[in-house]
PDB file of N, CA and C in Angstrom:
ATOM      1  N   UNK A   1     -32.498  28.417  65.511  1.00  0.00           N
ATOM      2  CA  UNK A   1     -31.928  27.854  66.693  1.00  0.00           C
ATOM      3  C   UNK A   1     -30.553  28.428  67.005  1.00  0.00           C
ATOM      4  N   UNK A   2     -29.833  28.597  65.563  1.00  0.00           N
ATOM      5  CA  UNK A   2     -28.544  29.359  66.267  1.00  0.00           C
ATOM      6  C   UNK A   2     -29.031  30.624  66.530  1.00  0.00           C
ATOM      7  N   UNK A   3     -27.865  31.469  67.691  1.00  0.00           N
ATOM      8  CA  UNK A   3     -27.954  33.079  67.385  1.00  0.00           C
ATOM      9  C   UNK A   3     -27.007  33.423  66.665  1.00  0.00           C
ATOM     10  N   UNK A   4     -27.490  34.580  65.718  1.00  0.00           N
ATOM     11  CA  UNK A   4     -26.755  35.379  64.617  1.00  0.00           C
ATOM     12  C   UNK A   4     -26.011  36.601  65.938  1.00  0.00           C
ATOM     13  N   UNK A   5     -25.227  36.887  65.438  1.00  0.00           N
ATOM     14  CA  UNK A   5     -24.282  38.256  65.827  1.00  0.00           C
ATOM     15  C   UNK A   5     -25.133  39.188  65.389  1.00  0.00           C
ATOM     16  N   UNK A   6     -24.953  40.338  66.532  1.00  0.00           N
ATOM     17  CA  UNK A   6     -26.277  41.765  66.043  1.00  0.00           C
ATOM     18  C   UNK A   6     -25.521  41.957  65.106  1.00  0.00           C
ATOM     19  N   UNK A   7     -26.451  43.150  64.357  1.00  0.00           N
ATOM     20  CA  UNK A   7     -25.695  43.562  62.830  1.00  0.00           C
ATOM     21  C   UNK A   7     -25.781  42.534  61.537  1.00  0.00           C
ATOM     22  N   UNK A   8     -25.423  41.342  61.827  1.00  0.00           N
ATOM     23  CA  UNK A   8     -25.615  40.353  60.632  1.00  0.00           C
ATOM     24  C   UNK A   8     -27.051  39.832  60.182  1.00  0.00           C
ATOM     25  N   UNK A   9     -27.314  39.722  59.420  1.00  0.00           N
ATOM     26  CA  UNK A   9     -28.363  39.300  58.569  1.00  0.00           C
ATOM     27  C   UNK A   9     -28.279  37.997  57.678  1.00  0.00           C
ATOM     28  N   UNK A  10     -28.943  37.196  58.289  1.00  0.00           N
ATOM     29  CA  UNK A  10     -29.154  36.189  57.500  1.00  0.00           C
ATOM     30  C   UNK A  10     -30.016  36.117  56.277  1.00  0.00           C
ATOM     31  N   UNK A  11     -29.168  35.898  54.981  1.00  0.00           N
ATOM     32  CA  UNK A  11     -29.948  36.140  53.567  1.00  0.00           C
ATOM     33  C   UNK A  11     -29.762  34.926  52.974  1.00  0.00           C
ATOM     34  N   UNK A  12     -30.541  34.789  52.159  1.00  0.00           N
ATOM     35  CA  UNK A  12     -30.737  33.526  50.853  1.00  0.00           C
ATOM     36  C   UNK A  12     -29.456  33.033  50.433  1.00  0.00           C
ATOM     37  N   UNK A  13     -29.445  31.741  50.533  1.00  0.00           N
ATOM     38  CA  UNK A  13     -28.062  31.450  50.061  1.00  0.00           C
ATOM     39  C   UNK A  13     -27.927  31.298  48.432  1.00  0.00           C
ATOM     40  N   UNK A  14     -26.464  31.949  47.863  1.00  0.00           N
ATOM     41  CA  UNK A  14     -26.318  31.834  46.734  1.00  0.00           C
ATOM     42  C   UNK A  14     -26.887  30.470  45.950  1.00  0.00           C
ATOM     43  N   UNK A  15     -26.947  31.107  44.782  1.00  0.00           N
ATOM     44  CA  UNK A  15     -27.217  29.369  44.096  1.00  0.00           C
ATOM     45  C   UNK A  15     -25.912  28.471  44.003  1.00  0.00           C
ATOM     46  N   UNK A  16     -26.671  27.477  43.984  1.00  0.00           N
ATOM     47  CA  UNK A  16     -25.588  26.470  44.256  1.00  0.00           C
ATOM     48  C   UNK A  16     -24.484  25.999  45.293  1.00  0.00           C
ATOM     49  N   UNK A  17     -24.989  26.982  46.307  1.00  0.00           N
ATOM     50  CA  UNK A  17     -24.204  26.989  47.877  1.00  0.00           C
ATOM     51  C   UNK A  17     -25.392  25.998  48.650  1.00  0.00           C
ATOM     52  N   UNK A  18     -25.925  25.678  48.377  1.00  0.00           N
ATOM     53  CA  UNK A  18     -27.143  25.225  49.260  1.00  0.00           C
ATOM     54  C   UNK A  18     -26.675  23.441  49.777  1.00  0.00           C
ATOM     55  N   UNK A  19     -25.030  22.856  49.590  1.00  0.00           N
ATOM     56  CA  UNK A  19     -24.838  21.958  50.080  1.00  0.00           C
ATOM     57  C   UNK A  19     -24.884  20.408  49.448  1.00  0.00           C
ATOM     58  N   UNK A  20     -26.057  20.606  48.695  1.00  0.00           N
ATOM     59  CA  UNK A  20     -26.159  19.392  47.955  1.00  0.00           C
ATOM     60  C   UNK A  20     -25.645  19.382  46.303  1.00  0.00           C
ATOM     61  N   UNK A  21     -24.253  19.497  46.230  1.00  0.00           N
ATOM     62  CA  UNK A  21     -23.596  19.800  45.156  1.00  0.00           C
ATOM     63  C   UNK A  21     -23.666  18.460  43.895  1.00  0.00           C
ATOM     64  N   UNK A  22     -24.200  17.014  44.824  1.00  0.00           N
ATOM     65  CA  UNK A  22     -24.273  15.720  44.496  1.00  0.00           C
ATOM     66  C   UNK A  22     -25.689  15.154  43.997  1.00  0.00           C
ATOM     67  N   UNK A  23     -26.721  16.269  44.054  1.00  0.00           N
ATOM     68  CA  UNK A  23     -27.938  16.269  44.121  1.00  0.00           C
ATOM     69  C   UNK A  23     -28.320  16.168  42.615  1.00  0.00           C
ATOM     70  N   UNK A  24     -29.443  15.119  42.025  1.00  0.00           N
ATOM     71  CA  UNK A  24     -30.169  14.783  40.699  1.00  0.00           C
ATOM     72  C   UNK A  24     -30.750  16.150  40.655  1.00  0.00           C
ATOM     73  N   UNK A  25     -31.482  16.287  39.501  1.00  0.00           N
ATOM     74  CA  UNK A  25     -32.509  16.689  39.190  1.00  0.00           C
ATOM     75  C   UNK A  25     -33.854  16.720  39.751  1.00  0.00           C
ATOM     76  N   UNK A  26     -34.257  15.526  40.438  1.00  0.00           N
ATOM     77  CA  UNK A  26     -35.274  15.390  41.329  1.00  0.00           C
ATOM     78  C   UNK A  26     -34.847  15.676  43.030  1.00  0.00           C
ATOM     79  N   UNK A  27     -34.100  15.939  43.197  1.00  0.00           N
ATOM     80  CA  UNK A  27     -33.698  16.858  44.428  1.00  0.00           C
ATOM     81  C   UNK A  27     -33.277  15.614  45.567  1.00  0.00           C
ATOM     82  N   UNK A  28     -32.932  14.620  44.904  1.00  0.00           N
ATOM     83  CA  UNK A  28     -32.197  13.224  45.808  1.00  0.00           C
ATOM     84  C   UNK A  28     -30.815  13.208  45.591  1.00  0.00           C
ATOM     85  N   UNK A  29     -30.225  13.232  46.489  1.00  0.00           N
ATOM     86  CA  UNK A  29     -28.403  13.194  46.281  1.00  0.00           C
ATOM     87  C   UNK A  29     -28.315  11.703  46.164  1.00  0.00           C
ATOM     88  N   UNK A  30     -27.210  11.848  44.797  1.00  0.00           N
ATOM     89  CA  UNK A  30     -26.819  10.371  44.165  1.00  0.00           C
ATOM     90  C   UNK A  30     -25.637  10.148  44.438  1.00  0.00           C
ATOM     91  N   UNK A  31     -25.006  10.835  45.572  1.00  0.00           N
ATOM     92  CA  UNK A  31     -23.821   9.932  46.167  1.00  0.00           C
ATOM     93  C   UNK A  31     -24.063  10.618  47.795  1.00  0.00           C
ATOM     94  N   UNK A  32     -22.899  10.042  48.610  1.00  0.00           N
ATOM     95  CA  UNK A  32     -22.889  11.105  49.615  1.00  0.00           C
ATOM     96  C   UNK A  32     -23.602   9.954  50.838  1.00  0.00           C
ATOM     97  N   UNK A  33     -24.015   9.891  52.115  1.00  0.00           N
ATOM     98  CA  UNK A  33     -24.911   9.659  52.949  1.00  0.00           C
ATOM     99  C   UNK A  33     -25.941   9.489  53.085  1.00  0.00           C
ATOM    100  N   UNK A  34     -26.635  10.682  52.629  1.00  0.00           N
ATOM    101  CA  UNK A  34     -27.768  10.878  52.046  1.00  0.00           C
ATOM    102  C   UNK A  34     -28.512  10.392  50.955  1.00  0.00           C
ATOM    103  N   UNK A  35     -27.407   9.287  50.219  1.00  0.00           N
ATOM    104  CA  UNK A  35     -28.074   9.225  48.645  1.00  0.00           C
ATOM    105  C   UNK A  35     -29.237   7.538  49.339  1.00  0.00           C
ATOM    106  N   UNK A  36     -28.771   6.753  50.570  1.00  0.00           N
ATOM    107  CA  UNK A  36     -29.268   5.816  50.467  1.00  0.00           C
ATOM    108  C   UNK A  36     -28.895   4.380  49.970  1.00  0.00           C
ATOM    109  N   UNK A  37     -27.576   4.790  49.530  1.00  0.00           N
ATOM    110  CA  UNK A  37     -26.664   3.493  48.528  1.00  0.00           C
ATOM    111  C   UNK A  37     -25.778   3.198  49.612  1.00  0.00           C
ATOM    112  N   UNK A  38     -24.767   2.064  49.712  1.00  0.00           N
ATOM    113  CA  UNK A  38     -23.363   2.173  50.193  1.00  0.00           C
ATOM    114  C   UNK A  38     -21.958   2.503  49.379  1.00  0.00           C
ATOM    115  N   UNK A  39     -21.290   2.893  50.120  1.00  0.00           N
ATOM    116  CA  UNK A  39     -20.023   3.523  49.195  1.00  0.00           C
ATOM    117  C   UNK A  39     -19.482   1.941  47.925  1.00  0.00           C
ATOM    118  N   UNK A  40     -19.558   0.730  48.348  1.00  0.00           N
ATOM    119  CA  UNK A  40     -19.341  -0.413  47.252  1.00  0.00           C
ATOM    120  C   UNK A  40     -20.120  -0.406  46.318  1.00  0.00           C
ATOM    121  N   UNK A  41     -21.415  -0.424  46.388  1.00  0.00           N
ATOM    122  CA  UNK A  41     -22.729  -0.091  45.319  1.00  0.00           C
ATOM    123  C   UNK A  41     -22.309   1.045  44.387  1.00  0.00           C
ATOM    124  N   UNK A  42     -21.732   2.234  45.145  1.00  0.00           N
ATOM    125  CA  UNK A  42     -21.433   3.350  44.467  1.00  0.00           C
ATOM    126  C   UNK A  42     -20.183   2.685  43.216  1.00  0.00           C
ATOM    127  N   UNK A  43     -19.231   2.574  44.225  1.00  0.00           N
ATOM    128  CA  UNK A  43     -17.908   1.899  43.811  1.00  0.00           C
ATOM    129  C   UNK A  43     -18.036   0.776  42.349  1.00  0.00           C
ATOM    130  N   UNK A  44     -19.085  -0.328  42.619  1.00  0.00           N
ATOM    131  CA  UNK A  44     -19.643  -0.700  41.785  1.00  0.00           C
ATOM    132  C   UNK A  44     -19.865  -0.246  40.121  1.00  0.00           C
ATOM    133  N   UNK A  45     -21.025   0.397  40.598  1.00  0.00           N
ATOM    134  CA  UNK A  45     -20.901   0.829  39.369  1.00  0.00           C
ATOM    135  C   UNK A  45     -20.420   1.956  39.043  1.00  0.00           C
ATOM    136  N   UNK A  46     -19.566   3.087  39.203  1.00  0.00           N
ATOM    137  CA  UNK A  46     -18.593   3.585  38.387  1.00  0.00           C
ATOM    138  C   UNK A  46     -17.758   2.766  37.585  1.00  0.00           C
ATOM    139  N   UNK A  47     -17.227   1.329  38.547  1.00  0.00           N
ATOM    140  CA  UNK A  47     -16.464   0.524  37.783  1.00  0.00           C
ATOM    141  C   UNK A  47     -17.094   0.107  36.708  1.00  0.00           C
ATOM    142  N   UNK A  48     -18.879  -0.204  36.422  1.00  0.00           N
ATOM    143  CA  UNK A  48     -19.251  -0.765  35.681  1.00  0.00           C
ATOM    144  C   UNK A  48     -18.874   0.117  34.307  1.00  0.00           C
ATOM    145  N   UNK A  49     -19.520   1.424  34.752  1.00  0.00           N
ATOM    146  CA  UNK A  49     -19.730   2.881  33.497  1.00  0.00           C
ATOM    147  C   UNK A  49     -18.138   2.653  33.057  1.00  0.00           C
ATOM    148  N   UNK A  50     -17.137   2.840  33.634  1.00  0.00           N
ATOM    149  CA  UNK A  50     -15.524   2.660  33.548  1.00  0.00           C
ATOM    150  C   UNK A  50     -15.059   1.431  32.554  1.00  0.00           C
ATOM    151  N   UNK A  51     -16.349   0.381  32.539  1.00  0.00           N
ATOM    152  CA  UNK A  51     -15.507  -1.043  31.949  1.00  0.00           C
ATOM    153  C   UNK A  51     -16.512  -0.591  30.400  1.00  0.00           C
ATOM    154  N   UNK A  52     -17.501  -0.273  30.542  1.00  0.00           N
ATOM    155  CA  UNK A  52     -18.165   0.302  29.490  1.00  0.00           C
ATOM    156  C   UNK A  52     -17.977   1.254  28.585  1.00  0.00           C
ATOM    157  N   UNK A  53     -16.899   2.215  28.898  1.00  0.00           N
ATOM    158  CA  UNK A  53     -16.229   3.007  27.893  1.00  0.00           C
ATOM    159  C   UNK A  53     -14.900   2.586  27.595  1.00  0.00           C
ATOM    160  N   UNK A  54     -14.193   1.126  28.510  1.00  0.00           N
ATOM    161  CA  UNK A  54     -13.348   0.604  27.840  1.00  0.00           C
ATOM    162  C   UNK A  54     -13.522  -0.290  26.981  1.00  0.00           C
ATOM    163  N   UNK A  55     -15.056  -0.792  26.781  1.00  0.00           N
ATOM    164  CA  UNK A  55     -14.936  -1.434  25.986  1.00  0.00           C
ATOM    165  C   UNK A  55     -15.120  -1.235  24.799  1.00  0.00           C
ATOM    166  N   UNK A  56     -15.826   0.432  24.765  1.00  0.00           N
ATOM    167  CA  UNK A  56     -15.425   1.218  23.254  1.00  0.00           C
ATOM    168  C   UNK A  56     -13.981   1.496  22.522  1.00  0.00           C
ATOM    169  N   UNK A  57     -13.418   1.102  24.140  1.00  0.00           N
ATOM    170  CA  UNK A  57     -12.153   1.631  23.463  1.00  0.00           C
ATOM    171  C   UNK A  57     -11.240   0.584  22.759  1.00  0.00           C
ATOM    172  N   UNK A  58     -12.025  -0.513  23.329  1.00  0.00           N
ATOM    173  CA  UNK A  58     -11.329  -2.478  23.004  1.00  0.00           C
ATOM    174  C   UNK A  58     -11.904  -2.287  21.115  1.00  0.00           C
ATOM    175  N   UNK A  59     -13.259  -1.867  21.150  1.00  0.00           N
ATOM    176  CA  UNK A  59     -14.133  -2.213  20.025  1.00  0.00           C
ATOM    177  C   UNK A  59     -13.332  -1.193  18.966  1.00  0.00           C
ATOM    178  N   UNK A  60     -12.985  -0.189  19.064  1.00  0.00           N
ATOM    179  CA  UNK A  60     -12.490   1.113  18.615  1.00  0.00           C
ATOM    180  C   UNK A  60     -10.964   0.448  17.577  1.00  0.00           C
ATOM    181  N   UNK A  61      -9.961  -0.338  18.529  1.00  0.00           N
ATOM    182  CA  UNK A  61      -9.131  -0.844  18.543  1.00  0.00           C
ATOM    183  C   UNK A  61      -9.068  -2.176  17.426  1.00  0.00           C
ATOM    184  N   UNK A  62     -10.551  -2.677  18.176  1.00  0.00           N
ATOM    185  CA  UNK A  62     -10.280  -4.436  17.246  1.00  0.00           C
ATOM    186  C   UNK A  62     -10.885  -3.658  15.558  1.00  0.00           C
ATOM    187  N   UNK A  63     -11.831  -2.669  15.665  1.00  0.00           N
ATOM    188  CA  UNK A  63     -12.237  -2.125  14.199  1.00  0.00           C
ATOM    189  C   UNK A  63     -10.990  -1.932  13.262  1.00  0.00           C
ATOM    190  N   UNK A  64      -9.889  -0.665  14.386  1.00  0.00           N
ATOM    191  CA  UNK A  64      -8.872  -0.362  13.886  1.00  0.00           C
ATOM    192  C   UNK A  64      -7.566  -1.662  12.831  1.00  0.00           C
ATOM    193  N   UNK A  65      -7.804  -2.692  13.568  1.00  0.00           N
ATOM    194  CA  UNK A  65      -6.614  -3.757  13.525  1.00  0.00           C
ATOM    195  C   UNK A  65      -7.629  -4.473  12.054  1.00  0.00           C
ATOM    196  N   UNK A  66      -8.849  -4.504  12.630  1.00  0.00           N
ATOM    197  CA  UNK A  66      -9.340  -5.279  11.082  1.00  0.00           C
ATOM    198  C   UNK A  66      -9.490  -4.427   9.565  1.00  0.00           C
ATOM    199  N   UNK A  67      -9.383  -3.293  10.153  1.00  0.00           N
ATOM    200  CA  UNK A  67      -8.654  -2.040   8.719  1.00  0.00           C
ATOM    201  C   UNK A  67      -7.911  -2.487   8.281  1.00  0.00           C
ATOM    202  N   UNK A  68      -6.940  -2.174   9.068  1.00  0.00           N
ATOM    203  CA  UNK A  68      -5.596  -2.629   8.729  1.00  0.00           C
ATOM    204  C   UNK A  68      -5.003  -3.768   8.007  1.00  0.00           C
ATOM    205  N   UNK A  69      -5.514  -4.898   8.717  1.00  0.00           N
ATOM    206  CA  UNK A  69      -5.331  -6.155   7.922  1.00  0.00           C
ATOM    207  C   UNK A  69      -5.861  -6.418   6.945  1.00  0.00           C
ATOM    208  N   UNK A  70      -6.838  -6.017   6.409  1.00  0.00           N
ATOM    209  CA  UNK A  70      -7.805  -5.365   5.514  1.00  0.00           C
ATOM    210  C   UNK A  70      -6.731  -4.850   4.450  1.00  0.00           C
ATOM    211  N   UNK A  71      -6.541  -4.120   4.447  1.00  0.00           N
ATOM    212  CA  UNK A  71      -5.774  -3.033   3.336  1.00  0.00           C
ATOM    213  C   UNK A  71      -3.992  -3.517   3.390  1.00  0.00           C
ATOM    214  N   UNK A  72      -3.675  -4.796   4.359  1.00  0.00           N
ATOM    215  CA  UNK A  72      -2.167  -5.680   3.849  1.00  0.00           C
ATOM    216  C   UNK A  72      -2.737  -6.799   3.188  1.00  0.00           C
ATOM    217  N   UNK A  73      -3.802  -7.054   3.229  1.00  0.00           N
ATOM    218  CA  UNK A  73      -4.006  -8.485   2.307  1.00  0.00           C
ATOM    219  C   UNK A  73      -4.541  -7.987   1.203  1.00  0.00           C
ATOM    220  N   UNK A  74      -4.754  -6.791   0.912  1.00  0.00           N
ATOM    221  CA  UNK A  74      -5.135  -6.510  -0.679  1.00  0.00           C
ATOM    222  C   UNK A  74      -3.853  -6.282  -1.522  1.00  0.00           C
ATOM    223  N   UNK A  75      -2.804  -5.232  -0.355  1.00  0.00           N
ATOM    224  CA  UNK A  75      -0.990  -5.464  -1.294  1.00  0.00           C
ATOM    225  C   UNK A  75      -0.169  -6.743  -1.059  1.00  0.00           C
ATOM    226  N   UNK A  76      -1.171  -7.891  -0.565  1.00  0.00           N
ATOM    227  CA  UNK A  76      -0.088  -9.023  -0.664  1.00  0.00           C
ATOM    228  C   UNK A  76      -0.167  -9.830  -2.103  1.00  0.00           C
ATOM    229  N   UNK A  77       0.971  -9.357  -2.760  1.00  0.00           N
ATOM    230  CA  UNK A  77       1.501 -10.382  -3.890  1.00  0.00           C
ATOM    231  C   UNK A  77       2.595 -10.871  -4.071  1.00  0.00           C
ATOM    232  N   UNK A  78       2.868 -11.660  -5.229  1.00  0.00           N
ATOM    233  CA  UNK A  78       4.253 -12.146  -5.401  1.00  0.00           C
ATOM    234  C   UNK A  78       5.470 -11.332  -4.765  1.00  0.00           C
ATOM    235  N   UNK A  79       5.955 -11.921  -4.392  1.00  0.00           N
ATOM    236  CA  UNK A  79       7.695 -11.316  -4.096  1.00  0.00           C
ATOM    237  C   UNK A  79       7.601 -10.660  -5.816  1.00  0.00           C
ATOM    238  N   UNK A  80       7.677  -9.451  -5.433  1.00  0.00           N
ATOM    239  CA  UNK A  80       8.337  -8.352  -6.260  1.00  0.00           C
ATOM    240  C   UNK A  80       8.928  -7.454  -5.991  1.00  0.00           C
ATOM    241  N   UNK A  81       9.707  -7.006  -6.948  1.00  0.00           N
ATOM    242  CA  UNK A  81      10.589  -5.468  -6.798  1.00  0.00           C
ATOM    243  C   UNK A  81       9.798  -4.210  -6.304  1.00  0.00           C
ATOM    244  N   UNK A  82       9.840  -3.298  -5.582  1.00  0.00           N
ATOM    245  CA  UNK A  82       9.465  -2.584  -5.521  1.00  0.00           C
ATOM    246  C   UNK A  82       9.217  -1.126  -6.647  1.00  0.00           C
ATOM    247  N   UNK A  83       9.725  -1.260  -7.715  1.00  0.00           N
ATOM    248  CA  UNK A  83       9.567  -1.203  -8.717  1.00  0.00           C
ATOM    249  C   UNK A  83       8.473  -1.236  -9.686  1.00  0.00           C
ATOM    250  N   UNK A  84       8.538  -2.659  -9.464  1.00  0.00           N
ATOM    251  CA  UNK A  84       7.681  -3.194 -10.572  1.00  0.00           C
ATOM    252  C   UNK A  84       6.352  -3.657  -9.464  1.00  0.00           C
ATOM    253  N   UNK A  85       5.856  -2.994  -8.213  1.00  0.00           N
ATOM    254  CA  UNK A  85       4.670  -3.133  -7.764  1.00  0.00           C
ATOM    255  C   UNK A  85       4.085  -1.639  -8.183  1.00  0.00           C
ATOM    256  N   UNK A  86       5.076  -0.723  -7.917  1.00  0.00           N
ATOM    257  CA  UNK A  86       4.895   0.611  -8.597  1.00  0.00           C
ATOM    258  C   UNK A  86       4.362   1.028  -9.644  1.00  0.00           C
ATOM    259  N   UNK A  87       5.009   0.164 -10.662  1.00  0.00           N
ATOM    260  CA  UNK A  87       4.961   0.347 -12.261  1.00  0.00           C
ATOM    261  C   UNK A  87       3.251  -0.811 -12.425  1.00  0.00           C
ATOM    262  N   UNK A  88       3.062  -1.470 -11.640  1.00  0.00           N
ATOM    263  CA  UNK A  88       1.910  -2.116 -11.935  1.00  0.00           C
ATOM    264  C   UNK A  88       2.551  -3.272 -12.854  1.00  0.00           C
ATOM    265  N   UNK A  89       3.685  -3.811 -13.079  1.00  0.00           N
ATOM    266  CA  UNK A  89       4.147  -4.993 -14.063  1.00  0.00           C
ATOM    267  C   UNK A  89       3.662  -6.268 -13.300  1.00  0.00           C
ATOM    268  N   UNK A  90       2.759  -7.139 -14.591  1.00  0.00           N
ATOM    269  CA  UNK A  90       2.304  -8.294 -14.914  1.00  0.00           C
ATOM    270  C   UNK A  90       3.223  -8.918 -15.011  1.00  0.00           C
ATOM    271  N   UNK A  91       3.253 -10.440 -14.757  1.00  0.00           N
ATOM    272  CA  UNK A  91       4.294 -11.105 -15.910  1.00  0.00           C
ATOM    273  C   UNK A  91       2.885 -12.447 -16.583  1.00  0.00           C
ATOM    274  N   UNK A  92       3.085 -12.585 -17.544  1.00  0.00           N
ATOM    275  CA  UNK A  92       1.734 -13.701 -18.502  1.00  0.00           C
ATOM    276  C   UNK A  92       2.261 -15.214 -17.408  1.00  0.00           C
ATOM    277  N   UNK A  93       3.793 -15.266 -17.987  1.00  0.00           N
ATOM    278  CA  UNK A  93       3.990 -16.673 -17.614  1.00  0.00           C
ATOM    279  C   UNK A  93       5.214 -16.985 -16.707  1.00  0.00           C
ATOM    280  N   UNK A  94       5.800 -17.932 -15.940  1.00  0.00           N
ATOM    281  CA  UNK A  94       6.779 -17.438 -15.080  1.00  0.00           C
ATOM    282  C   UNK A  94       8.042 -17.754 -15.752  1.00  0.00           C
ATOM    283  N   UNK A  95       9.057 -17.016 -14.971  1.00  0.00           N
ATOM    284  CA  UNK A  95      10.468 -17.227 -15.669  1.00  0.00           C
ATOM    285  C   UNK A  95      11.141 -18.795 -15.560  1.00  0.00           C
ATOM    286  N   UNK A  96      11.570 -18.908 -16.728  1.00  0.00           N
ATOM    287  CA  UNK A  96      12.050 -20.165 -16.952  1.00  0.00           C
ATOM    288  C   UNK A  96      13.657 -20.037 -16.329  1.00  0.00           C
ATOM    289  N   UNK A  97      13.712 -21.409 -15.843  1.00  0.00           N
ATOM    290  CA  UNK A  97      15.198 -21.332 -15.068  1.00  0.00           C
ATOM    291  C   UNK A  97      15.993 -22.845 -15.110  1.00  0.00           C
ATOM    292  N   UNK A  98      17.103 -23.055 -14.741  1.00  0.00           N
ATOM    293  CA  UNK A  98      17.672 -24.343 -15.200  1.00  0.00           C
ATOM    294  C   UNK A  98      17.668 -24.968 -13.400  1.00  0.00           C
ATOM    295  N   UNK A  99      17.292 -24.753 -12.688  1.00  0.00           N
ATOM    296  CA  UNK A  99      17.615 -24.802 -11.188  1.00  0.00           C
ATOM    297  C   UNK A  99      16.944 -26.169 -11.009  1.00  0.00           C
ATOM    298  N   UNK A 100      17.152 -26.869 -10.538  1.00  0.00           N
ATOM    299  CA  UNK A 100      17.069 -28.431 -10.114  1.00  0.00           C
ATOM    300  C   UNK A 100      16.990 -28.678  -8.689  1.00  0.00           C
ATOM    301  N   UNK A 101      16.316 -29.559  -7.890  1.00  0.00           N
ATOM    302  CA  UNK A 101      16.339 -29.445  -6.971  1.00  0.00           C
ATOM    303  C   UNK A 101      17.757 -30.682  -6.607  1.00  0.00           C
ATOM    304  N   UNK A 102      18.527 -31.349  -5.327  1.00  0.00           N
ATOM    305  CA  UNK A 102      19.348 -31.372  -5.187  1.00  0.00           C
ATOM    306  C   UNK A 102      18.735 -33.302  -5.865  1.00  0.00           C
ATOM    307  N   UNK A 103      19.918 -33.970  -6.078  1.00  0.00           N
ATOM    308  CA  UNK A 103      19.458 -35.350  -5.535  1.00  0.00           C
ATOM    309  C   UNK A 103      18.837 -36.164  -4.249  1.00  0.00           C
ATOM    310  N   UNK A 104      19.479 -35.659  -2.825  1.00  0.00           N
ATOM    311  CA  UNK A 104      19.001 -36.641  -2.000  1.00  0.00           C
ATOM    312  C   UNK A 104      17.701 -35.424  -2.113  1.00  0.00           C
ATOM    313  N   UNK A 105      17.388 -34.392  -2.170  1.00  0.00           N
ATOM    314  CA  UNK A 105      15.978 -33.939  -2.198  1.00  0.00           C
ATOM    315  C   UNK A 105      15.255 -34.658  -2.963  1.00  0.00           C
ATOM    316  N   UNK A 106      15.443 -34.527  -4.455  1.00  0.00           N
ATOM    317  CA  UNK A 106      14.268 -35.275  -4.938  1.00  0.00           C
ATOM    318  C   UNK A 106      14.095 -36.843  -4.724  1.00  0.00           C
ATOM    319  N   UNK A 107      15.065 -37.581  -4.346  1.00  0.00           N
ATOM    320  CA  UNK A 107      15.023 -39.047  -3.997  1.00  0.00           C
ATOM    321  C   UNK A 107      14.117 -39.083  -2.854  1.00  0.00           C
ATOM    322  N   UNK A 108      14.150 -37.880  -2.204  1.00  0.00           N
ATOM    323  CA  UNK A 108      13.107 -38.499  -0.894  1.00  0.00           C
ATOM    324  C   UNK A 108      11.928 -38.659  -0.999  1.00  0.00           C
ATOM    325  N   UNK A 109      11.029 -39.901  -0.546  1.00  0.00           N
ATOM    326  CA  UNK A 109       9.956 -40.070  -0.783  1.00  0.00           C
ATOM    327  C   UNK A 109       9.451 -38.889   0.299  1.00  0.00           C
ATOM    328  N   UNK A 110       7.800 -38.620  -0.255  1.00  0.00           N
ATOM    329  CA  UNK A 110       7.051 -37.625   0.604  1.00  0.00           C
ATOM    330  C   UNK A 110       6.408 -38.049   1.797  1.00  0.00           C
ATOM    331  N   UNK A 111       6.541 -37.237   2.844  1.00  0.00           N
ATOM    332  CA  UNK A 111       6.147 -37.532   4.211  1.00  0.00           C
ATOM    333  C   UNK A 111       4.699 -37.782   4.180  1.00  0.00           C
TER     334      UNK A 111
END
């Protein structure tokens, strides 16, 4: 229907020039005018695919944090020296001390 200019020749278009750059595998364009959807539907679900690899990234995260807490509650012990968590020191029995608690402390009856 158009006319070509003498001299020019209309030839096969390169691959992948053919327009439908949005086009499946089965030769239906999955976005675009043509796909049959509306642009919110579209909109839709990208957001969905979008909340779905954040939530690998939530899951990724909460794994990370339960490591973690994981491997501080196995070094939680007594108040010790840093030292002697090093050295691996036991003690059998605890240190004996003369320390008293005050009078009006121990006079108070318990809540």
């Amino acid at each position: 229907p158009h006319a070509t200019q003498p001299g020019s020749v209309r030839g096969p278009a390169p691959a992948g020039a053919s327009g439908d750059e949005g086009a499946s595998q089965n030769g239906k364009p999955e976005v675009g005018p043509a796909a049959k959807r509306s642009l919110l539907d579209q909109a839709h679900e990208l957001k969905k695919q979008a909340q779905g690899k954040d939530q690998t990234a939530e899951e990724k995260i909460a794994e990370e944090e339960a490591r973690i807490i994981a491997g501080l509650t196995e070094h939680k012990t007594a108040l010790k020296a840093v030292r002697e968590v090093a050295q691996d020191v036991k003690y059998a029995e605890p240190l004996r001390t003369s320390w008293t608690p005050p009078r009006w402390l121990s006079s108070r009856e318990p809540e």
